[in-house]
Protein backbone atom coordinates (compact mmCIF):
# COMPACT_ATOMS: atom_id res chain seq x y z
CA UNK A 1 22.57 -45.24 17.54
CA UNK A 2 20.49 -46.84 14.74
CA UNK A 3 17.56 -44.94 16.29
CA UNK A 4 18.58 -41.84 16.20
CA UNK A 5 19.57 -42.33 12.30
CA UNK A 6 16.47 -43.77 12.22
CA UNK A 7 14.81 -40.40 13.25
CA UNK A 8 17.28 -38.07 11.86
CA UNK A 9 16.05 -40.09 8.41
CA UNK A 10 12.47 -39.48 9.10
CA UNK A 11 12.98 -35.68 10.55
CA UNK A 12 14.84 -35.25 6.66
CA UNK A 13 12.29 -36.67 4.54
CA UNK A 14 9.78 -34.55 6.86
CA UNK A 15 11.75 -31.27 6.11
CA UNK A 16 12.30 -32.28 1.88
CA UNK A 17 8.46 -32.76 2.08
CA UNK A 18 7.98 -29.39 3.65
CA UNK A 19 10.26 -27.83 1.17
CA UNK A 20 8.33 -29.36 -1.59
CA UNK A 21 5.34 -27.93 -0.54
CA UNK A 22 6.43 -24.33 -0.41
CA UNK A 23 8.67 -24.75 -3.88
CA UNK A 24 4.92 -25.19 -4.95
CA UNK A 25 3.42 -22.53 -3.09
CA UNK A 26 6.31 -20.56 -4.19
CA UNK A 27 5.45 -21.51 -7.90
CA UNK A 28 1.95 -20.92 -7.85
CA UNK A 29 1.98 -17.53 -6.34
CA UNK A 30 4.50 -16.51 -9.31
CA UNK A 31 2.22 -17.87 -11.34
CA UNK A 32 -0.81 -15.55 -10.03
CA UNK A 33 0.89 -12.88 -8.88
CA UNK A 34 0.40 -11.11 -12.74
CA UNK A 35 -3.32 -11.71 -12.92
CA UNK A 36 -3.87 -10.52 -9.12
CA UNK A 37 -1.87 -7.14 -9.30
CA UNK A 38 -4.02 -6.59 -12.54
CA UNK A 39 -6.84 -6.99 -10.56
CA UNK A 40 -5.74 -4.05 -7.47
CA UNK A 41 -4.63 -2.61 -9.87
CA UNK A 42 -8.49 -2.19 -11.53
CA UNK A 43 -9.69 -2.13 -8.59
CA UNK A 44 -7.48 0.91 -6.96
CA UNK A 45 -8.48 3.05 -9.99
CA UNK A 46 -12.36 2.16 -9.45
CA UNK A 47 -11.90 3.46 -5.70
CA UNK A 48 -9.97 6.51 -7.13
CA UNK A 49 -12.59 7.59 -9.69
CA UNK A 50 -14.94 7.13 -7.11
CA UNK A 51 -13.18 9.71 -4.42
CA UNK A 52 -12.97 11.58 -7.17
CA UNK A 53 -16.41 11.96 -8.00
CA UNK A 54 -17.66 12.25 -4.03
CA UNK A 55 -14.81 15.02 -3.61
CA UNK A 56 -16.57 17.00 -6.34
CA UNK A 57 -20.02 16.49 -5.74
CA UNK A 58 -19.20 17.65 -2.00
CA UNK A 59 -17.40 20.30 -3.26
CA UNK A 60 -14.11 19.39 -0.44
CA UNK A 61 -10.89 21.81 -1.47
CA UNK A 62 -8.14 19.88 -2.58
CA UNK A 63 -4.84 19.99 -1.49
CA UNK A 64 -4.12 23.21 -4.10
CA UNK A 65 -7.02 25.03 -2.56
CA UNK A 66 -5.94 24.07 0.76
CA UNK A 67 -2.00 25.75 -0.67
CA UNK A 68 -4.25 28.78 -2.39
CA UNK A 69 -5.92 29.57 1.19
CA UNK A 70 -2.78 29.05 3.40
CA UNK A 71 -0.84 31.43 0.95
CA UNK A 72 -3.50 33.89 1.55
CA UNK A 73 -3.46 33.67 5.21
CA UNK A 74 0.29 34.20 5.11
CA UNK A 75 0.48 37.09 3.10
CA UNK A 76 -2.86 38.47 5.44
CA UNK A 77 -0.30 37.70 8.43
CA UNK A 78 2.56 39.60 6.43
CA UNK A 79 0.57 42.46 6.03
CA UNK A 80 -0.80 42.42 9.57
CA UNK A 81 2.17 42.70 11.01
CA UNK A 82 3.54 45.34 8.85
CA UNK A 83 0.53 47.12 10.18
CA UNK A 84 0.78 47.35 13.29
CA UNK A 85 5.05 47.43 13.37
CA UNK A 86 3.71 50.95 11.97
């Protein structure tokens, strides 16, 4: 019996020490976390200027000349099929 208090004594201190260590983990990352979304935070708006400038200087449709085209088509269809009901 004194044995097993013996390791359920050691198995405790084990998981306080573990605790410990992630209260400080824990603490730390709170610490950074600021500082590091700052930084993806730069660093997304680098990437996005730089999309940005390869979209234009390939000359790729957005997403509103993309909707400008497919409106076309649809009317085209529209008409199309006015056409030929006739």
């Amino acid at each position: 019996m004194l044995a097993n208090l013996g390791l359920y004594a050691r198995v405790f201190e084990e998981v306080q020490d573990q605790l410990q260590d992630a209260r400080k983990a824990i603490e730390k990352a709170r610490k950074e976390a600021p500082s590091t979304q700052k930084a993806l935070v730069k660093r997304g708006e680098k990437l996005l200027d730089q999309i940005e400038k390869l979209v234009k200087k390939a000359d790729v449709p957005t997403s509103k000349d993309f909707e400008k085209q497919a409106k076309r088509l649809r009317k085209a269809i529209k008409d199309l099929a006015k056409r030929i009901r006739n």
